[in-house]
N, C-alpha and C. Protein backbone atom coordinates (compact mmCIF):
# COMPACT_ATOMS: atom_id res chain seq x y z
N UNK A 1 29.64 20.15 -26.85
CA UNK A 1 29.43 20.76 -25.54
C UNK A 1 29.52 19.68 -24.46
N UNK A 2 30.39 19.84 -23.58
CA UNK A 2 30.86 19.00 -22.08
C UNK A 2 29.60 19.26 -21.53
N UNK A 3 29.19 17.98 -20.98
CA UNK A 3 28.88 17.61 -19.62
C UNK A 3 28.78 18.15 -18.47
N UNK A 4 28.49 19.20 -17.77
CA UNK A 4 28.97 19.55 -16.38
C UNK A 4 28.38 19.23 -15.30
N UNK A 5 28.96 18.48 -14.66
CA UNK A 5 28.40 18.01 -13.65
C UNK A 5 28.52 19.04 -12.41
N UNK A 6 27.71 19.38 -11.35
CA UNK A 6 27.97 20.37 -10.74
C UNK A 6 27.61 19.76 -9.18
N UNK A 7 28.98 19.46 -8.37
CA UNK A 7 29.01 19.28 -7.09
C UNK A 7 29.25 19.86 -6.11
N UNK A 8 30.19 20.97 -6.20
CA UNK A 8 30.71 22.01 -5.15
C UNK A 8 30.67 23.53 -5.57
N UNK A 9 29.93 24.22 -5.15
CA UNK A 9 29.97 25.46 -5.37
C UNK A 9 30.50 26.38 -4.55
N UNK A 10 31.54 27.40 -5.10
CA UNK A 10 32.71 28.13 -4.20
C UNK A 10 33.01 28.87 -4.21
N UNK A 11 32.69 30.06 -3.44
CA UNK A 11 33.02 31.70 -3.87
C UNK A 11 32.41 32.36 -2.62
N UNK A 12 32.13 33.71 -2.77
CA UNK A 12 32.29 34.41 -1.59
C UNK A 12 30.81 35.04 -1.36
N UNK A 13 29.90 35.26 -0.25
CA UNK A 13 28.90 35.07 -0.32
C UNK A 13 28.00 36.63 -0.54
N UNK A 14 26.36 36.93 -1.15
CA UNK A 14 26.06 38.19 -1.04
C UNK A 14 24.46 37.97 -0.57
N UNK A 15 24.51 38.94 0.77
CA UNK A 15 23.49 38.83 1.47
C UNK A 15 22.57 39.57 1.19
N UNK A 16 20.94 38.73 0.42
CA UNK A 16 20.19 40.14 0.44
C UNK A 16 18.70 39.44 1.37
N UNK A 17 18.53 40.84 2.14
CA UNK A 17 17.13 40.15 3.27
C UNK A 17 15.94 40.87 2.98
N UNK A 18 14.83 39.72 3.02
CA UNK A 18 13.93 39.89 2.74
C UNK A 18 12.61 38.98 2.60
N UNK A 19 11.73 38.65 2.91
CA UNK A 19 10.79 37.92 2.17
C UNK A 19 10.10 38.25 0.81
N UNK A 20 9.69 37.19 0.60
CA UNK A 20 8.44 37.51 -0.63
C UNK A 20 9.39 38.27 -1.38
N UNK A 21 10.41 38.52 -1.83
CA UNK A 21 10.92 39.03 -2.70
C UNK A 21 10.60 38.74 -4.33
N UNK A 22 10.04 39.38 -5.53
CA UNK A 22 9.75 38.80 -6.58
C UNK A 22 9.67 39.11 -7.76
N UNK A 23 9.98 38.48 -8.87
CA UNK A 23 10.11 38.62 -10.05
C UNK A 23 10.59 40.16 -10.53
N UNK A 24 9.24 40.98 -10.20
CA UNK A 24 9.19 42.36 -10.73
C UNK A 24 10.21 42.99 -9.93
N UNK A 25 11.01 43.01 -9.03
CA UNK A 25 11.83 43.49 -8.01
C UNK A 25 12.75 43.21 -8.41
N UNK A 26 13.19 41.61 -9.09
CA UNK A 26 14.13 41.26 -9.19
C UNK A 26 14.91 41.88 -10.86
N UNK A 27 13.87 41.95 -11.31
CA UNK A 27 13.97 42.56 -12.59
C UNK A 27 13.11 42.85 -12.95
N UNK A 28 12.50 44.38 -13.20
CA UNK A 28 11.00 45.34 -13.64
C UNK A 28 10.83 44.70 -14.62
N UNK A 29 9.63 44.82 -15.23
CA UNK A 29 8.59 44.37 -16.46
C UNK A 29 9.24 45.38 -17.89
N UNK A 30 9.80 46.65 -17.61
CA UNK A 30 10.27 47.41 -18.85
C UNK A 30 11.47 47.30 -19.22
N UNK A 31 11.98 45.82 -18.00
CA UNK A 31 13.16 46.01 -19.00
C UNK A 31 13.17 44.26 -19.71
N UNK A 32 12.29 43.82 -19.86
CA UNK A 32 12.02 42.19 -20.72
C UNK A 32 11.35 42.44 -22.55
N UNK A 33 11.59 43.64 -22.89
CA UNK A 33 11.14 43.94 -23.91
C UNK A 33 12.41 43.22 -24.88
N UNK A 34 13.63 42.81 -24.61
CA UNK A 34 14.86 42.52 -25.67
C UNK A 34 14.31 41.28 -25.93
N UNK A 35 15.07 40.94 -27.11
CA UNK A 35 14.82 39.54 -27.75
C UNK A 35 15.69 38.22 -27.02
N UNK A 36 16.89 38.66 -26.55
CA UNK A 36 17.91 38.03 -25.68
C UNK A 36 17.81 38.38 -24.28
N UNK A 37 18.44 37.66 -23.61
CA UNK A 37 18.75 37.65 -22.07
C UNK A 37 20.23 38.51 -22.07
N UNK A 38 20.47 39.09 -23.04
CA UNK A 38 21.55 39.79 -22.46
C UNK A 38 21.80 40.97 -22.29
N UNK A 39 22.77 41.61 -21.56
CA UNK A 39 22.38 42.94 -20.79
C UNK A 39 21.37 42.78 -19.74
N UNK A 40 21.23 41.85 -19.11
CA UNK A 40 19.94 41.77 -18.06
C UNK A 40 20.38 42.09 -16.41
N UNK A 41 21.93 42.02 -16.55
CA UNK A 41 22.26 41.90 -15.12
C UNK A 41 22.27 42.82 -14.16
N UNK A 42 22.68 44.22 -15.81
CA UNK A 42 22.97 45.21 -15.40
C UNK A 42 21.51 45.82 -14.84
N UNK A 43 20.50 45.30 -14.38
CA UNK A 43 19.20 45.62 -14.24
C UNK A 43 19.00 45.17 -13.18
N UNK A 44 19.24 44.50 -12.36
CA UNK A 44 19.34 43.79 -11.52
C UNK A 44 18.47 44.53 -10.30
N UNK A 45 17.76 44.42 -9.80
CA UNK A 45 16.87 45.40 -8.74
C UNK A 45 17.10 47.07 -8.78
N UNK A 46 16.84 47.01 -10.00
CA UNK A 46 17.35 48.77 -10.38
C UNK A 46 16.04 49.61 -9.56
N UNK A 47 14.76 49.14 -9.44
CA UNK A 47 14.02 50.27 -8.79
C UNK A 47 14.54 50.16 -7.27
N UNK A 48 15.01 49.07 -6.74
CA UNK A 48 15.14 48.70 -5.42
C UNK A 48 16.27 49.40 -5.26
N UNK A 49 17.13 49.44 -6.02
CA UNK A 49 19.02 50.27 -5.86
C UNK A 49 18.47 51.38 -5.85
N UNK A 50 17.97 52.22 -6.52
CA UNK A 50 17.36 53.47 -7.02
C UNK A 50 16.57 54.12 -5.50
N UNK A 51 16.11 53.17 -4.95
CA UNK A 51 15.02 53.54 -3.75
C UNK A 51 16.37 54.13 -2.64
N UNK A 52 17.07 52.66 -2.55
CA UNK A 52 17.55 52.70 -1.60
C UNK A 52 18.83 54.08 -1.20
N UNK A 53 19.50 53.75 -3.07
CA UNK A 53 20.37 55.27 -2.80
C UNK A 53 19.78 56.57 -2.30
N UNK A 54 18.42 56.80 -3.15
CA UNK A 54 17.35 57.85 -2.62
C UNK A 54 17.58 57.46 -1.14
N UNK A 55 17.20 57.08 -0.36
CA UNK A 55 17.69 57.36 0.96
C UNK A 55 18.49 57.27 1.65
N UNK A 56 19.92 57.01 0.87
CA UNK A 56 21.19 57.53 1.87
C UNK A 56 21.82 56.36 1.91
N UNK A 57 21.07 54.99 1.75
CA UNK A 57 21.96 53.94 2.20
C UNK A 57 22.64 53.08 1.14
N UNK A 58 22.71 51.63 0.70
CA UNK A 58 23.57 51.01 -0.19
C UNK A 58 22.85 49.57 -0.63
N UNK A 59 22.41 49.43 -1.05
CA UNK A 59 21.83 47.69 -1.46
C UNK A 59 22.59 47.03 -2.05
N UNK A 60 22.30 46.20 -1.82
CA UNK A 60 23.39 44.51 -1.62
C UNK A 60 23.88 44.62 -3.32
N UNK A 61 23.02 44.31 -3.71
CA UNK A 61 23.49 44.55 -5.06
C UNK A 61 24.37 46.03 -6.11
N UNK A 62 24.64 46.85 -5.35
CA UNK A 62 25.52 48.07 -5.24
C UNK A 62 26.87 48.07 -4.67
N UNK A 63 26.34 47.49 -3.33
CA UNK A 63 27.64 47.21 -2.91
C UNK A 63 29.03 46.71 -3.11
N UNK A 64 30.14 47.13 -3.49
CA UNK A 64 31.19 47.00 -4.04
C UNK A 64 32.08 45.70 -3.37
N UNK A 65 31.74 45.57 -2.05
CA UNK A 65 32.53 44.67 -1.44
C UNK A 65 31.74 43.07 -1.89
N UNK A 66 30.43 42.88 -2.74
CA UNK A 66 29.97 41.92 -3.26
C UNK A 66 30.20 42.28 -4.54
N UNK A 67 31.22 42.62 -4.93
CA UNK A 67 30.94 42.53 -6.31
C UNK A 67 31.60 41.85 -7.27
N UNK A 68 32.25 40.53 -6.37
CA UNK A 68 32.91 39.44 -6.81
C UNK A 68 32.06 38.27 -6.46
N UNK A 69 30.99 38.43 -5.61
CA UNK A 69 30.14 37.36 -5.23
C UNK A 69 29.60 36.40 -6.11
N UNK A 70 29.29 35.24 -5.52
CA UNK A 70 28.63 34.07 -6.74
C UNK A 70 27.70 33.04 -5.69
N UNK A 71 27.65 33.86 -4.22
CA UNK A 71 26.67 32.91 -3.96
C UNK A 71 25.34 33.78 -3.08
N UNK A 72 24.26 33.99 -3.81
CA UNK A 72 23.55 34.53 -3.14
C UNK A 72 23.22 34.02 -1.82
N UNK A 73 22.76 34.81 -0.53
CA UNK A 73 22.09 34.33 0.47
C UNK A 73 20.65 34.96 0.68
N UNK A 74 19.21 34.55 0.36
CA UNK A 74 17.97 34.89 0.65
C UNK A 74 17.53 34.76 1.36
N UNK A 75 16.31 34.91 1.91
CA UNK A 75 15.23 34.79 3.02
C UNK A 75 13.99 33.45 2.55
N UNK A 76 12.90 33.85 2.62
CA UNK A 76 11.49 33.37 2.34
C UNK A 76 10.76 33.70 0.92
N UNK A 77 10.31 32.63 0.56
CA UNK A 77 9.25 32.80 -0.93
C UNK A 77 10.12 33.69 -1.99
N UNK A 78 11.32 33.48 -2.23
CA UNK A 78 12.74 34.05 -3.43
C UNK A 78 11.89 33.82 -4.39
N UNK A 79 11.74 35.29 -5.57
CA UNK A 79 11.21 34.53 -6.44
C UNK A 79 10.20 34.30 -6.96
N UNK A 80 8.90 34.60 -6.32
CA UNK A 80 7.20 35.06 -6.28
C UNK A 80 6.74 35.59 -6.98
N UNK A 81 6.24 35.76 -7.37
CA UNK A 81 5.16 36.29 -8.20
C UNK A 81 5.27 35.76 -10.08
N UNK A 82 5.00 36.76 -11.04
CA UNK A 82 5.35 36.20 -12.37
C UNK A 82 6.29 34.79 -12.63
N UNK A 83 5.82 34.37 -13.56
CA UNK A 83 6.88 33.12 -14.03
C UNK A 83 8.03 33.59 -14.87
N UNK A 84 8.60 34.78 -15.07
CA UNK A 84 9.28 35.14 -16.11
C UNK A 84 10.70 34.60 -15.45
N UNK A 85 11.53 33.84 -16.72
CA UNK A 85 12.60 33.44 -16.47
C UNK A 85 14.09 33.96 -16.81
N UNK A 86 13.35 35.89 -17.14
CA UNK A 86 14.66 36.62 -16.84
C UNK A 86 14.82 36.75 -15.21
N UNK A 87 14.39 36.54 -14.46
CA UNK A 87 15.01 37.20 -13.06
C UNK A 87 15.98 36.00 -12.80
N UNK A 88 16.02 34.68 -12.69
CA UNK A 88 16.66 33.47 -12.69
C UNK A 88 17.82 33.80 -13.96
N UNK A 89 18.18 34.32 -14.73
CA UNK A 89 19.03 34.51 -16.02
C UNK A 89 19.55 36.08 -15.31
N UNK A 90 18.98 37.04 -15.22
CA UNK A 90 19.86 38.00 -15.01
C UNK A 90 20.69 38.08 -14.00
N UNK A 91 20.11 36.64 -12.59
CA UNK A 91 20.83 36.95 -11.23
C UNK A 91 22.48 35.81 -11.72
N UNK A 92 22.10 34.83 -12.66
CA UNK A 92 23.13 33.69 -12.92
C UNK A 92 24.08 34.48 -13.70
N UNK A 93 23.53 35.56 -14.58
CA UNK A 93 24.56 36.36 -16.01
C UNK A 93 25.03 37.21 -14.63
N UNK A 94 25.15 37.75 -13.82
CA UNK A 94 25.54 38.82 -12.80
C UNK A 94 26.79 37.57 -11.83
N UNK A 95 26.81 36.36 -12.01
CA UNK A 95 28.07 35.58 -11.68
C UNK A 95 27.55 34.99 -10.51
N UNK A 96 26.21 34.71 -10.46
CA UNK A 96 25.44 34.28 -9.43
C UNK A 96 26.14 32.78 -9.83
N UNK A 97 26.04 31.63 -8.37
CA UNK A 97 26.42 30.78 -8.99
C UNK A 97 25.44 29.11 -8.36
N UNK A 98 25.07 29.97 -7.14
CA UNK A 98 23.93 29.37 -6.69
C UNK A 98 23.19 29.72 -5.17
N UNK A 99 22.06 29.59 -5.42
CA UNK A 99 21.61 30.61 -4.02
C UNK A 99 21.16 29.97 -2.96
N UNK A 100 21.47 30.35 -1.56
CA UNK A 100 20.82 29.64 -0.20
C UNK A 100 19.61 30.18 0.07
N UNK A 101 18.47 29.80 0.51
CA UNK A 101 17.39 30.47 0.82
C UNK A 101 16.58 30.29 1.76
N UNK A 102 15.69 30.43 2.45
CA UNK A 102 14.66 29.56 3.35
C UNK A 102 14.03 28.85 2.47
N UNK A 103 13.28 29.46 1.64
CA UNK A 103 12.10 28.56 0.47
C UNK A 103 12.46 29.74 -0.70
N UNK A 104 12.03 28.93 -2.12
CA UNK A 104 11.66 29.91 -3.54
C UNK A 104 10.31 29.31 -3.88
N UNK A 105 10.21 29.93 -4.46
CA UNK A 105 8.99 29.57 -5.81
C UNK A 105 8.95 28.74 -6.65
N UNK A 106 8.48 28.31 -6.71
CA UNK A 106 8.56 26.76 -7.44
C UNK A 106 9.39 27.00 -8.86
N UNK A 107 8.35 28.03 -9.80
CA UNK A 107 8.78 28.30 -11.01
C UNK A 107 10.66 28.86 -11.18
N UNK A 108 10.39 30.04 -9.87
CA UNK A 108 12.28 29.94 -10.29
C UNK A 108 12.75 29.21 -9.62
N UNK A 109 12.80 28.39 -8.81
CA UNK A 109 13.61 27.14 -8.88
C UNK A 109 13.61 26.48 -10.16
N UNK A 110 12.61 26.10 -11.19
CA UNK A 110 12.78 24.96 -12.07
C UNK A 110 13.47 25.91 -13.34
N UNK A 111 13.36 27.14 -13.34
CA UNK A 111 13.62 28.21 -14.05
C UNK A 111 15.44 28.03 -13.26
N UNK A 112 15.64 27.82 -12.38
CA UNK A 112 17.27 28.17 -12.21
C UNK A 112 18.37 26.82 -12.48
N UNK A 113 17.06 25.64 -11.95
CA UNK A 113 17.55 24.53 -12.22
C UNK A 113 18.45 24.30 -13.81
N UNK A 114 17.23 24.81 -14.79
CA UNK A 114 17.98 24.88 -16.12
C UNK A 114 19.10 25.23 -16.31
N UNK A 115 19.22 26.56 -15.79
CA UNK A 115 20.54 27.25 -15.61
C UNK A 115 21.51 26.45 -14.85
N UNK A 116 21.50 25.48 -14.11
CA UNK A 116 22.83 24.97 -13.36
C UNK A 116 23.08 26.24 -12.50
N UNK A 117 22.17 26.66 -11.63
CA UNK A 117 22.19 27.58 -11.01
C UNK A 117 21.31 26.87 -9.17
N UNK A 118 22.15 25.85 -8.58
CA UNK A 118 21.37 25.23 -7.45
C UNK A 118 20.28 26.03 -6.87
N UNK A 119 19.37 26.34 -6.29
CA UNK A 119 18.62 26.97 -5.01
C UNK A 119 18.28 26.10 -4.13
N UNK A 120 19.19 26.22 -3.00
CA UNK A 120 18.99 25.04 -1.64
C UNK A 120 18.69 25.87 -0.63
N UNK A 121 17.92 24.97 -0.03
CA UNK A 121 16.95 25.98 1.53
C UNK A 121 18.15 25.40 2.69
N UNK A 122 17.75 26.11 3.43
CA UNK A 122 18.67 26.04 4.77
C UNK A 122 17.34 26.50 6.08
N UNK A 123 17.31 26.20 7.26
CA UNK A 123 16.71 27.01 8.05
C UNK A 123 16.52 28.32 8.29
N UNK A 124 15.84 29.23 9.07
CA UNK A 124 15.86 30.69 9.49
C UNK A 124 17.17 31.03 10.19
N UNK A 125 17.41 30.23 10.92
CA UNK A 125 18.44 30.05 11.97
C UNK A 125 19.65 30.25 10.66
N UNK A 126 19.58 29.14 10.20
CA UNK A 126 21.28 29.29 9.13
C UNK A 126 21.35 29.96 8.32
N UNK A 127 20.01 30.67 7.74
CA UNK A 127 19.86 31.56 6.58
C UNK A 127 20.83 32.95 7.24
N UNK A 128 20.02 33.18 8.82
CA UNK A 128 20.58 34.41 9.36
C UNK A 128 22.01 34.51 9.68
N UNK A 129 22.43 33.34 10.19
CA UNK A 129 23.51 33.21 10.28
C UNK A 129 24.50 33.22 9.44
N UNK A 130 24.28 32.61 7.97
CA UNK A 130 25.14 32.72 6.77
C UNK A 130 24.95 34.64 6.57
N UNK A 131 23.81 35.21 6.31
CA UNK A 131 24.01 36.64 6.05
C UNK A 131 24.71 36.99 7.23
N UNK A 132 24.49 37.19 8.35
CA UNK A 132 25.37 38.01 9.41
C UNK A 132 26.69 37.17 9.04
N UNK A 133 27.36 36.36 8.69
CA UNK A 133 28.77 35.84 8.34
C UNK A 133 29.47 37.26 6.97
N UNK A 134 27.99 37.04 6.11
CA UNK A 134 28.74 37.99 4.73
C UNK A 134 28.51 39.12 4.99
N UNK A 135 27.79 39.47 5.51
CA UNK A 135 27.87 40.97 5.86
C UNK A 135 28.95 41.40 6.90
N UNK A 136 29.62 40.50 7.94
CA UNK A 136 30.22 41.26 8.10
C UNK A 136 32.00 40.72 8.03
N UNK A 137 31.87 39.60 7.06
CA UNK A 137 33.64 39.65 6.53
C UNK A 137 32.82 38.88 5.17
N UNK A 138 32.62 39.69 4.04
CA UNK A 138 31.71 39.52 2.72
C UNK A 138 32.79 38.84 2.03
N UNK A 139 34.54 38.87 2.02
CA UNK A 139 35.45 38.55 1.48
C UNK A 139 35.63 36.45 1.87
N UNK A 140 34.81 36.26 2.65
CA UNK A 140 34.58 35.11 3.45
C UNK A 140 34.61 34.05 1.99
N UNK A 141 35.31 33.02 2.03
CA UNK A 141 34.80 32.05 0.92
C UNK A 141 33.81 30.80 1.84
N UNK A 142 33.19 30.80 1.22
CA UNK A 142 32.18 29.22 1.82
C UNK A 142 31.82 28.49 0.25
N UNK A 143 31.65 27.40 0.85
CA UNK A 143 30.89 26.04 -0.17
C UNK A 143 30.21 25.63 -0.17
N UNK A 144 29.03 25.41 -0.90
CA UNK A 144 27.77 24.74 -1.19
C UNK A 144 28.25 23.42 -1.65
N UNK A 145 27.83 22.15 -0.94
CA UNK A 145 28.12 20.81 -0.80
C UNK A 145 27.03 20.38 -1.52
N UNK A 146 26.62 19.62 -2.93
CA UNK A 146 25.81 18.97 -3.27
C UNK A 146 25.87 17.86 -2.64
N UNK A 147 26.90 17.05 -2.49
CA UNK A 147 27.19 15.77 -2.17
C UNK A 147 27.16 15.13 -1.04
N UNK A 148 27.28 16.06 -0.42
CA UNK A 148 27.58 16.10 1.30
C UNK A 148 25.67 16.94 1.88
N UNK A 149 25.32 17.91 0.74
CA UNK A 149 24.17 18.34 1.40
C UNK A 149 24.71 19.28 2.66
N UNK A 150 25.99 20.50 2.89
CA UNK A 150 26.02 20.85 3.70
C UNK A 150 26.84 22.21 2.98
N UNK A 151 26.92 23.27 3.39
CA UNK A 151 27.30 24.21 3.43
C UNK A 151 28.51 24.56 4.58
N UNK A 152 29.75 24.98 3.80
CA UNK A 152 30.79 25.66 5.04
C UNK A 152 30.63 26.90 4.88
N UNK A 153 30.50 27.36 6.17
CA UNK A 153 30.78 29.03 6.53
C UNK A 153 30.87 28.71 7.80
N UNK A 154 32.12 28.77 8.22
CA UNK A 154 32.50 29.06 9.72
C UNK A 154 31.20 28.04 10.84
N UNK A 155 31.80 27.12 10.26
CA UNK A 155 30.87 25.69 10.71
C UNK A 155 30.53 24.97 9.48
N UNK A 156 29.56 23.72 9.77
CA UNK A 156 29.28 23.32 8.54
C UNK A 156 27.70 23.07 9.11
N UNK A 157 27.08 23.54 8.09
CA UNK A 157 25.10 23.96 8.37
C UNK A 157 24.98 23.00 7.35
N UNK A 158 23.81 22.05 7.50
CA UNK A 158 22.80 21.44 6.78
C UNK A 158 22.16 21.95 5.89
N UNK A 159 21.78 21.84 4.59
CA UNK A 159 21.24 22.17 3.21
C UNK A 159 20.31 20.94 2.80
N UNK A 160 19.17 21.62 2.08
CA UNK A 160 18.43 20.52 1.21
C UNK A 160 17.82 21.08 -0.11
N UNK A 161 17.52 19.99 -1.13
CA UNK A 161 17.60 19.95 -2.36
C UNK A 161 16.62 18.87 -2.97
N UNK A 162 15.81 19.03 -3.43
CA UNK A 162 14.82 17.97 -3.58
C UNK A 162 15.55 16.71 -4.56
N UNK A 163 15.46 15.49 -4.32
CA UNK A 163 16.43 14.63 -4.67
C UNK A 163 16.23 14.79 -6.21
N UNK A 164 15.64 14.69 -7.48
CA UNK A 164 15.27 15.07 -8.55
C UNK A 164 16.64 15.96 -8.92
N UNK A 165 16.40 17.20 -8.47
CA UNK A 165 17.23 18.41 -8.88
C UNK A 165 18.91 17.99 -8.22
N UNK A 166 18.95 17.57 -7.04
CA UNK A 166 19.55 17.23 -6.72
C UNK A 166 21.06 16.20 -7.76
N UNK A 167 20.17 15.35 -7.81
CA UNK A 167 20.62 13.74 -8.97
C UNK A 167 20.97 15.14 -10.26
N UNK A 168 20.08 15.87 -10.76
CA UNK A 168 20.52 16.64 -12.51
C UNK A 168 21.62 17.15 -12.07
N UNK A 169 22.07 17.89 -11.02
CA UNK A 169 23.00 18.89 -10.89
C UNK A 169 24.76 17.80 -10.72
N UNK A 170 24.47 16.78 -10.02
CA UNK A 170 25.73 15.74 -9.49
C UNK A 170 26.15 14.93 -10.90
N UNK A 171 24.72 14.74 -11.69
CA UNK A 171 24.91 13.72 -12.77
C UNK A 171 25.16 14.32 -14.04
N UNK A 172 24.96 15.79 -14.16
CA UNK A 172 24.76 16.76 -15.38
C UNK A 172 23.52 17.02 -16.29
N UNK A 173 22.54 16.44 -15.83
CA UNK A 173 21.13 16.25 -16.55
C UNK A 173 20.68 17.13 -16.50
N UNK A 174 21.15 18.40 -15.81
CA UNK A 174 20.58 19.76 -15.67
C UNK A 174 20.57 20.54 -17.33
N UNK A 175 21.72 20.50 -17.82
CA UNK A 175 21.89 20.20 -19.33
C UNK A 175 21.42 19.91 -20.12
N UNK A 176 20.29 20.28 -21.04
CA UNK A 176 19.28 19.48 -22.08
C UNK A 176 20.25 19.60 -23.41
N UNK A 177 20.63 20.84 -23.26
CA UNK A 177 21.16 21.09 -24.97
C UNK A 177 22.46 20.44 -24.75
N UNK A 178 23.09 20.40 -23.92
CA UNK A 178 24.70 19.48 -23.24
C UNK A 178 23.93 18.10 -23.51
N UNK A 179 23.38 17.42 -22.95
CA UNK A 179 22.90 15.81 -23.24
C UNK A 179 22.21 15.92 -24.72
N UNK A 180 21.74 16.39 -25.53
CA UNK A 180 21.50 16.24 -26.30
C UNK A 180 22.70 16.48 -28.08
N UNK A 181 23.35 17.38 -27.33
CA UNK A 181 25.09 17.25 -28.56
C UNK A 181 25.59 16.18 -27.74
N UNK A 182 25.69 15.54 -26.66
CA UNK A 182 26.60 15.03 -26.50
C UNK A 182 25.83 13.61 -26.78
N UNK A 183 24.44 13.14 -27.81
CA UNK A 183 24.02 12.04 -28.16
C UNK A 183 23.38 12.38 -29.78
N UNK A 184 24.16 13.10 -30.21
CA UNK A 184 23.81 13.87 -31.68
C UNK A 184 23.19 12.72 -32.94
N UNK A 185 24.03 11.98 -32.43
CA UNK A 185 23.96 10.68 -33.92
C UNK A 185 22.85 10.08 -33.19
N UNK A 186 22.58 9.75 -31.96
CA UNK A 186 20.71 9.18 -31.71
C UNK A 186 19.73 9.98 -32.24
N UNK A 187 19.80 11.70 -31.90
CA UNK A 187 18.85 12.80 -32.60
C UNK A 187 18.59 12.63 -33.73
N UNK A 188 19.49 12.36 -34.75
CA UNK A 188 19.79 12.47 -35.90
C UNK A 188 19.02 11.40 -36.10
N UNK A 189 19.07 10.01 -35.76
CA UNK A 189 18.51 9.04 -36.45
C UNK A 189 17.13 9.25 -35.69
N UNK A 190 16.52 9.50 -34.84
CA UNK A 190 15.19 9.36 -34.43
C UNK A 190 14.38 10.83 -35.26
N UNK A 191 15.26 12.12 -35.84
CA UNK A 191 14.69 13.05 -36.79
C UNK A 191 14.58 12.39 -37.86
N UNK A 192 15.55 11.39 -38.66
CA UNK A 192 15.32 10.54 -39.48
C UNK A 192 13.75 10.00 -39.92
N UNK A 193 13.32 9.35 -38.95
CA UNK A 193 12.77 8.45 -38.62
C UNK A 193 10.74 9.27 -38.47
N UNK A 194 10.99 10.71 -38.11
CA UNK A 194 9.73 11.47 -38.30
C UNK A 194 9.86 12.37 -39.43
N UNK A 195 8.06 11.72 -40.26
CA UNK A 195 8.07 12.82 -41.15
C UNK A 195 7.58 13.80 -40.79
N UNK A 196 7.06 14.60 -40.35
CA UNK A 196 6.87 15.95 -39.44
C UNK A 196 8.35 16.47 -39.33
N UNK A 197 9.83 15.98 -39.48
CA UNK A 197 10.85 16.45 -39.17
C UNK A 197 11.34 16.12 -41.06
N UNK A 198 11.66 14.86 -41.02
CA UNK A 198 12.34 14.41 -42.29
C UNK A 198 11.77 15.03 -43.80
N UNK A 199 10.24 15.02 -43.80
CA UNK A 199 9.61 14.72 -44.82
C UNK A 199 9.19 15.57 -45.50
N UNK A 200 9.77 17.02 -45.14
CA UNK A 200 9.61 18.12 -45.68
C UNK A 200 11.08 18.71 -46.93
């Protein structure tokens, strides 16, 4: 398994607004009963889609003209509540590829980090401004700049990334099971080496 180092992220953007948005919203509690993360995407704010068709209108995640999207755009506190690390897995399996936000939650940030799935804050000001960009030409491509720390959409807006997460995503360290095949014969000799591993 390669290495991936992840510097530029590039695709077309999907706006969903809101604060405090969280866990259970992002994916209900009845549907984490599988043994795998898969099939999760298709779940994707199903009581929230469900609400919203009930009244006539369309949620972001329904919407057909995002349905090539890979870069979410959020609001405030993404992410809240439960630690469960299907909502971070079902938004990345749905072709998420990394999300802008004001702030997340600690847990799914370190929960998306795994995934090679960035979450970088931006201001109120650029948050609004990136959604009013996708909402209203959604076909728009923009880039998430690790390297540069800046985002293009019809200008170029400032982004931040706590340097930590930052360094895993540029260097590939985001990767445990990737750095760890790709140093197999060290594993091997340091399992060697414990009887708790070897000695059975």
């Amino acid at each position: 398994m390669a290495i991936e180092r992840i510097r530029r992220i590039q695709g077309t953007p999907l706006p969903l607004r809101g604060d405090n948005i969280d866990t259970d919203r992002i994916i209900p509690a009845r549907f984490l009963k599988a043994i795998t993360f898969e099939g999760l995407e298709a779940h994707l704010f199903e009581d929230d889609r469900q609400q919203v068709d009930a009244e006539g209108g369309v949620h972001a995640f329904s919407n057909l003209s995002y349905s090539d999207a890979s870069i979410l755009i959020v609001n405030a506190n993404f992410g809240c509540g439960s630690s469960r690390e299907h909502a971070p897995q079902a938004i990345h399996r749905r072709g998420i590829r990394a999300v802008i936000g004001e702030s997340f939650s600690e847990i799914f940030f370190g929960n998306s980090v795994v995934l090679g799935m960035p979450c970088v804050t931006a201001t109120r000001e650029v948050v609004a401004h990136l959604q009013n960009v996708a909402q209203s030409t959604p076909a728009l491509e923009i880039v998430v700049d690790l390297e540069t720390m800046h985002v293009l959409a019809e200008g170029t807006h400032p982004i931040s990334l706590p340097p930590a997460a930052r360094d895993s995503f540029l260097n590939g360290t985001w990767d445990a099971t990737a750095l760890l095949l790709d140093r197999f014969e060290e594993v091997e000799a340091v399992a060697k080496r414990l009887p708790y591993v070897s000695g059975w």
